[in-house]
N, C-alpha and C. Protein backbone atom coordinates (compact mmCIF):
# COMPACT_ATOMS: atom_id res chain seq x y z
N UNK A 1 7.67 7.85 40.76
CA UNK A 1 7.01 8.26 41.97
C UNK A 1 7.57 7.52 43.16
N UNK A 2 7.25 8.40 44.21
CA UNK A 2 7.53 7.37 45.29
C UNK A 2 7.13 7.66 46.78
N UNK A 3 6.47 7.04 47.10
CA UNK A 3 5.55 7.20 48.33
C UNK A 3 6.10 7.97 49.70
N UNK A 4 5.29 9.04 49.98
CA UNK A 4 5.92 9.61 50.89
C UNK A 4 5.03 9.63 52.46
N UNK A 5 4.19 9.24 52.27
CA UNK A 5 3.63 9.39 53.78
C UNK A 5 1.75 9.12 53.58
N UNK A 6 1.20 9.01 54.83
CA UNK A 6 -0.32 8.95 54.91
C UNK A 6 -0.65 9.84 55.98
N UNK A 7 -1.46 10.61 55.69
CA UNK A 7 -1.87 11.85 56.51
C UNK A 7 -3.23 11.46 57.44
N UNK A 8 -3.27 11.04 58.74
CA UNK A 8 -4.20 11.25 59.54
C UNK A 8 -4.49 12.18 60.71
N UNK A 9 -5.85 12.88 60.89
CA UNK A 9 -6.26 13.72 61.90
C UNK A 9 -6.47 13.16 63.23
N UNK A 10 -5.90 14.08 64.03
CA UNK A 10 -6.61 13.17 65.61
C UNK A 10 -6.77 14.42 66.18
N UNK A 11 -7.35 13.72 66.83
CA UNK A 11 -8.24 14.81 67.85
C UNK A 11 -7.29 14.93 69.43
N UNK A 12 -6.44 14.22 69.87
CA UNK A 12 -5.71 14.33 71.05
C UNK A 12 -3.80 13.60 70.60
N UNK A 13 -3.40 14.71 70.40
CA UNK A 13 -2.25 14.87 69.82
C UNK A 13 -1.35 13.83 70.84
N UNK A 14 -1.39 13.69 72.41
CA UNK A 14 -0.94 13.04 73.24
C UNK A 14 -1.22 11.79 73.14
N UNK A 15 -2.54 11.42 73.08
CA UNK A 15 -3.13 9.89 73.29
C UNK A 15 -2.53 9.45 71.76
N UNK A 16 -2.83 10.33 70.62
CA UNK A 16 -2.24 9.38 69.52
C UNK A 16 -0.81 9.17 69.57
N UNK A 17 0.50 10.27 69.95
CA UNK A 17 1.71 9.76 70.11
C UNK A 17 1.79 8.56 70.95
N UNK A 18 1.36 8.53 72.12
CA UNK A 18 1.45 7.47 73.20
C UNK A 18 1.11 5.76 72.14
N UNK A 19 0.22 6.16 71.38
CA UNK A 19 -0.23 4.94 71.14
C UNK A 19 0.80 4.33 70.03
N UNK A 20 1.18 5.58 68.99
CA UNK A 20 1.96 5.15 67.80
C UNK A 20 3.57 4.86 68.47
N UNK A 21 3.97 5.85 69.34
CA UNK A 21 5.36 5.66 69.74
C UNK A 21 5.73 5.03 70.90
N UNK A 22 4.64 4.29 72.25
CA UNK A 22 4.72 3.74 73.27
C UNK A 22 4.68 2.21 73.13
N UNK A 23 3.24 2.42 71.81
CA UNK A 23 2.46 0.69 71.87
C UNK A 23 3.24 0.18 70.48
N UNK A 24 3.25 0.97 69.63
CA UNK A 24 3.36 0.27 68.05
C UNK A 24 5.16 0.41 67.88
N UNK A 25 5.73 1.32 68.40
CA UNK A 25 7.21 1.50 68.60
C UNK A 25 7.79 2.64 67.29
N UNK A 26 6.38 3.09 66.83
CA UNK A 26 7.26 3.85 65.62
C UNK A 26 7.94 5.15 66.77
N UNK A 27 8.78 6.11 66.08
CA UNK A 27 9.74 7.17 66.38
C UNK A 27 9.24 7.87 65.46
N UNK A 28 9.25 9.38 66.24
CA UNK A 28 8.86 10.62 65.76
C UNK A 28 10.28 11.16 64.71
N UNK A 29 9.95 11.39 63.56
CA UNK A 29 10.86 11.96 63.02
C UNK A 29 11.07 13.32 62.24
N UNK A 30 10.22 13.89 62.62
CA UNK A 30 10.00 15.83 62.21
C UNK A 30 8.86 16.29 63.21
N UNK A 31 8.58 17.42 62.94
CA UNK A 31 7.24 17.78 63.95
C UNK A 31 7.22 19.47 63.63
N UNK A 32 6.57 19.79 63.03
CA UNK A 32 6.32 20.84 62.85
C UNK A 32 5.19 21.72 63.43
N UNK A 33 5.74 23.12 63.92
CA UNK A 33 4.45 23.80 64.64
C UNK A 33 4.44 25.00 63.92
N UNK A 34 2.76 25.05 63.67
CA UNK A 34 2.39 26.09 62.80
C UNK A 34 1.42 27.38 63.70
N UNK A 35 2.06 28.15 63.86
CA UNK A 35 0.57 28.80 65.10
C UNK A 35 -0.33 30.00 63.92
N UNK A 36 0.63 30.02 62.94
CA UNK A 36 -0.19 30.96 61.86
C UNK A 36 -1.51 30.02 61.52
N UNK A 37 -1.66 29.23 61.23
CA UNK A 37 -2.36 28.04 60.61
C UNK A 37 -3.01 27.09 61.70
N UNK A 38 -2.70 27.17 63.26
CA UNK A 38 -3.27 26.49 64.47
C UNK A 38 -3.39 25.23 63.97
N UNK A 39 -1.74 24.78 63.87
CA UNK A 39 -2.04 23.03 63.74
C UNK A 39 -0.49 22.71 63.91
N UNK A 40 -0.62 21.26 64.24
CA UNK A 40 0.98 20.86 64.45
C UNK A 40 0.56 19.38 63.93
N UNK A 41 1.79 19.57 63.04
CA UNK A 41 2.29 18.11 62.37
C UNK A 41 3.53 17.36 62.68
N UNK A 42 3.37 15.77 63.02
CA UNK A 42 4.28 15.27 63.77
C UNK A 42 4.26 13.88 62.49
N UNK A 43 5.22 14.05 62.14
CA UNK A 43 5.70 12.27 61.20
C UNK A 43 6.48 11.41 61.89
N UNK A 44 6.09 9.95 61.84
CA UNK A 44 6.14 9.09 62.33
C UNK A 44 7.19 7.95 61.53
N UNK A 45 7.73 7.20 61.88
CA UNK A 45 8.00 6.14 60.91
C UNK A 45 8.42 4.79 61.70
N UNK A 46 8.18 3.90 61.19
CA UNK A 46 8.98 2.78 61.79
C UNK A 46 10.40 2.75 62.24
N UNK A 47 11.38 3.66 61.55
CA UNK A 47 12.49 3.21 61.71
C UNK A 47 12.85 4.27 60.71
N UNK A 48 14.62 4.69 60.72
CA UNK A 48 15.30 5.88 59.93
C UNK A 48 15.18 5.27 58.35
N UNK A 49 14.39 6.62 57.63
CA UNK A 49 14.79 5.88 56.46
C UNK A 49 13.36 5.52 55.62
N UNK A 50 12.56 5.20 56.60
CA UNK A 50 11.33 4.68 56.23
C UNK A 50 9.50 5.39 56.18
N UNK A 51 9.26 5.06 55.16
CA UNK A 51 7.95 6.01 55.07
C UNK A 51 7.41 6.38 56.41
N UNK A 52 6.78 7.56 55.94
CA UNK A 52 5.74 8.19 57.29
C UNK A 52 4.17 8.25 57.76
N UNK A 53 4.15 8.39 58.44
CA UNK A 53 2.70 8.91 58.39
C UNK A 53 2.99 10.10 58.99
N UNK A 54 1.93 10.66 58.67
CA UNK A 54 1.77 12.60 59.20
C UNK A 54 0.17 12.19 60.11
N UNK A 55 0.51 12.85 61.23
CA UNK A 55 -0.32 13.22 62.53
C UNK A 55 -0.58 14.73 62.28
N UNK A 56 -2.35 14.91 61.85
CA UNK A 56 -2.24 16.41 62.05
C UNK A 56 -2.98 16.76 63.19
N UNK A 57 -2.64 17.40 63.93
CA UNK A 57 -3.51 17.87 65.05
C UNK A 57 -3.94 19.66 64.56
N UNK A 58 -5.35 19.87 64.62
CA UNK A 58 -5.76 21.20 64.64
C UNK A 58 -5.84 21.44 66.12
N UNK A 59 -5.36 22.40 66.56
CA UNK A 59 -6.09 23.52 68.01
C UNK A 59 -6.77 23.69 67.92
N UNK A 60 -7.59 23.85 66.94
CA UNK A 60 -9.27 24.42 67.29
C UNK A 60 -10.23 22.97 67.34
N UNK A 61 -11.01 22.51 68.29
CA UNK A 61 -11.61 21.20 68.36
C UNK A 61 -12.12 21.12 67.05
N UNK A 62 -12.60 20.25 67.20
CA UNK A 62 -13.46 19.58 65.56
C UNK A 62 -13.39 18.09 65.82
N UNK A 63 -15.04 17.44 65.22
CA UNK A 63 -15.42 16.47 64.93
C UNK A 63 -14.97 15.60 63.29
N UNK A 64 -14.00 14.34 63.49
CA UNK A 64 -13.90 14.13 62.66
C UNK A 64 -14.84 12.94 62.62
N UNK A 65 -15.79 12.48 61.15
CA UNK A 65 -16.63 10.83 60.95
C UNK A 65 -15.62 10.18 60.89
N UNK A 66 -15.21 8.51 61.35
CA UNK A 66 -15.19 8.27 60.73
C UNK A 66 -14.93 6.99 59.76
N UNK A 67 -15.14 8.10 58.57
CA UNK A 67 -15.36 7.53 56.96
C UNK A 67 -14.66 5.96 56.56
N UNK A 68 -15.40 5.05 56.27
CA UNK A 68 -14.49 3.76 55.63
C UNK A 68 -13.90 3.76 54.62
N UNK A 69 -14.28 5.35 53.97
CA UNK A 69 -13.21 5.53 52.78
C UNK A 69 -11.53 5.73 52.45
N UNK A 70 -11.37 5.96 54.23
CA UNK A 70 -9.76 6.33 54.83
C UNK A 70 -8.81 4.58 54.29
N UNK A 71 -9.79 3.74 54.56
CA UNK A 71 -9.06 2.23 54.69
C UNK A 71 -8.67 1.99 55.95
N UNK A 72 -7.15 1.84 55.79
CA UNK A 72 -6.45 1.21 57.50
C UNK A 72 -5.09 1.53 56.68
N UNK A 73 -4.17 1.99 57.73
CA UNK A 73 -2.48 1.57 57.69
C UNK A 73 -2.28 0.69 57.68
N UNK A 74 -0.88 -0.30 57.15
CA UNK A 74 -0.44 -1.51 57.24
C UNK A 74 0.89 -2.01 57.27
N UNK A 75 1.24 -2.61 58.61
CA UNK A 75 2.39 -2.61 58.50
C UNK A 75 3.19 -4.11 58.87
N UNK A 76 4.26 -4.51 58.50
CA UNK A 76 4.60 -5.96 58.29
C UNK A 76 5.11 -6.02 60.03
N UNK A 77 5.12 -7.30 60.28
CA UNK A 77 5.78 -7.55 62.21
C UNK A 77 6.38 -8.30 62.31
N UNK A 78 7.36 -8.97 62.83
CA UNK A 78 8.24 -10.24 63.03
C UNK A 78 7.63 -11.42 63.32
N UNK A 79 6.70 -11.41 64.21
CA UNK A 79 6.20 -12.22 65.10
C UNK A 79 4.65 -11.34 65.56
N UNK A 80 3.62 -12.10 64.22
CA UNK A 80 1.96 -11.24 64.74
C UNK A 80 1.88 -11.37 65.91
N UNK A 81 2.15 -12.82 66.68
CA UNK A 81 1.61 -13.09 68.07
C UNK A 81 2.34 -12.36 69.22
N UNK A 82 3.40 -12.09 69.12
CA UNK A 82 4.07 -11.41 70.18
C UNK A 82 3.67 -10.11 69.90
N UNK A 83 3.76 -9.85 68.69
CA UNK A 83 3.33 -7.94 68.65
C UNK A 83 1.74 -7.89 69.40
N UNK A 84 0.92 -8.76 68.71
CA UNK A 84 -0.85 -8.96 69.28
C UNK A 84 -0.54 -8.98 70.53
N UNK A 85 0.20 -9.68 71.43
CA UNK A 85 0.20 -9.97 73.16
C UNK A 85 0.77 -8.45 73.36
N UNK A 86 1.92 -8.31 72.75
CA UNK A 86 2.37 -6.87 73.85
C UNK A 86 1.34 -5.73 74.12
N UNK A 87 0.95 -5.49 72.42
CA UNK A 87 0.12 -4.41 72.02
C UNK A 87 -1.36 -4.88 73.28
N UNK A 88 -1.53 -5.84 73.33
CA UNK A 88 -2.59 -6.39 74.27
C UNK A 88 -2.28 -6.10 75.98
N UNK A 89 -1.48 -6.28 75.99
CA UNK A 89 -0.72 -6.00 77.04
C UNK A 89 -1.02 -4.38 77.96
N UNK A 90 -0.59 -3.92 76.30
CA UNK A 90 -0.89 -2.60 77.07
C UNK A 90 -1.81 -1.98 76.59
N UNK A 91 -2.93 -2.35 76.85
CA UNK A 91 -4.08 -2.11 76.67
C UNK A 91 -5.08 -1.99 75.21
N UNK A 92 -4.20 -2.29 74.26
CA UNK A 92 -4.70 -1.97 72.92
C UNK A 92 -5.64 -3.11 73.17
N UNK A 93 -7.04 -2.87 72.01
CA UNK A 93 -8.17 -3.90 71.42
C UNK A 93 -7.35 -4.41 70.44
N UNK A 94 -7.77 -5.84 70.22
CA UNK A 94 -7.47 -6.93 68.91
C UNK A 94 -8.50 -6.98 68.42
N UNK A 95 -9.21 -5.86 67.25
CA UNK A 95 -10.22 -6.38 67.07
C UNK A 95 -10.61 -7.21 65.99
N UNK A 96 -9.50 -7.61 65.24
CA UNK A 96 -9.35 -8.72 64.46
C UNK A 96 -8.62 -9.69 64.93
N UNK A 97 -8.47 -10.66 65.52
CA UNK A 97 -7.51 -11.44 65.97
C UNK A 97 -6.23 -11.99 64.69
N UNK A 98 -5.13 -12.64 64.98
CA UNK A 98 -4.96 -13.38 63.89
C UNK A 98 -4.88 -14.75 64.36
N UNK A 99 -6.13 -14.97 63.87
CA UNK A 99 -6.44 -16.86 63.93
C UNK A 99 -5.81 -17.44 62.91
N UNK A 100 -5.58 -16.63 61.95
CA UNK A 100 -4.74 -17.08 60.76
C UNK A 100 -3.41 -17.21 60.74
N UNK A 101 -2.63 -16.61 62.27
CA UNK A 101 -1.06 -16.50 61.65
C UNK A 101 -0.52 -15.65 61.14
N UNK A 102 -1.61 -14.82 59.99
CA UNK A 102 -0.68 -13.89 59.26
C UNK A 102 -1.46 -12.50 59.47
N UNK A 103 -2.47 -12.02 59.72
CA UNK A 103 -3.12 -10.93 59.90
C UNK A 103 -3.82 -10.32 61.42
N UNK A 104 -3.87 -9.04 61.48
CA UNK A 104 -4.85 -8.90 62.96
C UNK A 104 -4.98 -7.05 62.33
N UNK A 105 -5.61 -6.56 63.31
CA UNK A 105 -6.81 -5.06 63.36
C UNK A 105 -6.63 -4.84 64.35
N UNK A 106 -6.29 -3.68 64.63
CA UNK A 106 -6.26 -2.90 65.51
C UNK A 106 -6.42 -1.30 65.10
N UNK A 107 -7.35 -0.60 66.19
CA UNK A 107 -7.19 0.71 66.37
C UNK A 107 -6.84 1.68 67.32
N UNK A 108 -6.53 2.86 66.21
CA UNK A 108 -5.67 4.20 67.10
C UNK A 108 -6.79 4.79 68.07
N UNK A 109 -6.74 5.74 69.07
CA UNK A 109 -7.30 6.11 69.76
C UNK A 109 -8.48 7.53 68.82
N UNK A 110 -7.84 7.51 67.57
CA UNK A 110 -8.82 8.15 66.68
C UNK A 110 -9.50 6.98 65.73
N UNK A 111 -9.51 6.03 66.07
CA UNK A 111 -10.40 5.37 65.60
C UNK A 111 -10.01 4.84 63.86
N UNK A 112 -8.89 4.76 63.59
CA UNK A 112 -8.17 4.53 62.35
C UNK A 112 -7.62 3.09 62.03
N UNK A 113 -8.05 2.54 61.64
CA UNK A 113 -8.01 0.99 61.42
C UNK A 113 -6.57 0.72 60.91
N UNK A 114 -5.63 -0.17 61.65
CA UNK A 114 -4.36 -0.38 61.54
C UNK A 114 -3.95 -2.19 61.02
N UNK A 115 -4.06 -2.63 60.11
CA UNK A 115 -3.24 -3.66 59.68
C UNK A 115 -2.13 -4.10 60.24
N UNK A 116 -1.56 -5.46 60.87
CA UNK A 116 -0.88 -5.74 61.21
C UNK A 116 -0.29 -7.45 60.24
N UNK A 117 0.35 -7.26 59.75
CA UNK A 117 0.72 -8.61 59.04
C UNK A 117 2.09 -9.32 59.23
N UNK A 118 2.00 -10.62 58.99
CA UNK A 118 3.38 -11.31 59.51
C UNK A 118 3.80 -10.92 58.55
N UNK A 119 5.25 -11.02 58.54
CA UNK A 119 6.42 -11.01 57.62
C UNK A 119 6.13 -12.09 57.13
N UNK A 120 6.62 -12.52 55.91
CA UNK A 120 7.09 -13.57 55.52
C UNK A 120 5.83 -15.12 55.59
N UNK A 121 5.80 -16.17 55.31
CA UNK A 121 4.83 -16.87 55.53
C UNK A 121 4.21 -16.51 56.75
N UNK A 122 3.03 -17.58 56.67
CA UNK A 122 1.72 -17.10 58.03
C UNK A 122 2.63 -17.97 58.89
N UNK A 123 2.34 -17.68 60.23
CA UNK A 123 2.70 -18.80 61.50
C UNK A 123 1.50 -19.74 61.49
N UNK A 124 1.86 -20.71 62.18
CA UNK A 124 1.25 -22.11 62.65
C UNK A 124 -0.14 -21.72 63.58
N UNK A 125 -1.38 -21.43 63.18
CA UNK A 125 -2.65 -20.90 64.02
C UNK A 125 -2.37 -21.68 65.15
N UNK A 126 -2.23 -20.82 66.29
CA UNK A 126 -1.80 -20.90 67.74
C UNK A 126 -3.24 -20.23 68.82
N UNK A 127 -3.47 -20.91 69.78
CA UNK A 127 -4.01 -20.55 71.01
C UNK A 127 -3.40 -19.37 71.50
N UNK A 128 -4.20 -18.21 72.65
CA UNK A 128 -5.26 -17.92 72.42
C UNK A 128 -5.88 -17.40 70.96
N UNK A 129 -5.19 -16.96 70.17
CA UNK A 129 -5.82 -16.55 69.22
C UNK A 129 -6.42 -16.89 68.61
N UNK A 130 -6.28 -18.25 67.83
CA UNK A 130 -7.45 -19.42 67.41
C UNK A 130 -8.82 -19.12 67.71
N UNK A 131 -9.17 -19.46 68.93
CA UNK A 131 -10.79 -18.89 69.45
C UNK A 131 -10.86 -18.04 69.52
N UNK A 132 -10.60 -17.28 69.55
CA UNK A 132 -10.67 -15.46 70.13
C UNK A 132 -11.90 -14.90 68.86
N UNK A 133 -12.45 -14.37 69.33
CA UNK A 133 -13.48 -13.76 68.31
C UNK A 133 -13.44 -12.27 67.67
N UNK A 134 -14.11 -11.76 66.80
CA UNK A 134 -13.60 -10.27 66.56
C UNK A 134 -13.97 -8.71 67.62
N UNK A 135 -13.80 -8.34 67.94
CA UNK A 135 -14.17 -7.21 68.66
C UNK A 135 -14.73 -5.94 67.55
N UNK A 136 -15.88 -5.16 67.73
CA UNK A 136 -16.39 -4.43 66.88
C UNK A 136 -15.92 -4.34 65.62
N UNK A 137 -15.39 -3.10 64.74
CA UNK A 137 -15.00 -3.09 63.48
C UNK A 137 -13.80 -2.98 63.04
N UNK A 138 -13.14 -3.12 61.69
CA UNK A 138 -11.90 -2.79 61.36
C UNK A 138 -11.68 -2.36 60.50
């Protein structure tokens, strides 16, 4: 077997690209438009080569819950603290900090809980993040 992608719904096809390909830096790498079926699918990846996620957007509105049964994405970073500041930067919530060095939470504008972990050992627990407290859920 071998892993090919994680499928999430959003409700604003724009605000979620902006966030995955502006803030997090992945690149769009297919995108398919279906008008028989009123939906367009856009895969994502870190980099050529590398697993996806699938963005489905329906045209017809709809309410998605949601569910804590989805989990969170997770993906490894060079440097948690610089990714946490940029992503902060531009406007993303930390709503896990990493006081630890090696972990932090963040979410998509659909509300999809995103893992962020250091590469490699944790860093040295550094200011601001140290105090920083959690912001709602993850």
């Amino acid at each position: 077997m071998k892993y090919l992608h994680t499928m999430i719904r959003v409700q604003n096809l724009e605000s979620a690209l902006d966030f995955f390909i502006n803030k997090l830096g992945m690149m769009e790498v297919r995108r398919r438009e279906a008008p028989e079926g009123r939906f367009t699918l856009v895969f994502l990846a870190t980099g050529p080569g590398e697993s996806t996620i699938e963005l489905t957007y329906n045209w017809d509105p709809e309410d998605y819950d949601y569910g804590r049964n989805f989990g969170h994405l997770a993906y490894k970073v060079d440097n948690i603290y610089q990714t946490c500041q940029a992503l902060a930067n531009a406007g993303v919530t930390i709503n896990r900090p990493p006081r630890d060095g090696r972990m932090a939470f963040i979410k998509s504008p659909d509300n999809i809980s995103i893992e962020l972990l250091q590469e490699g050992d944790a860093l040295a627990p550094a200011e601001p993040w140290l105090s920083m407290e959690n912001i709602g859920t993850w």
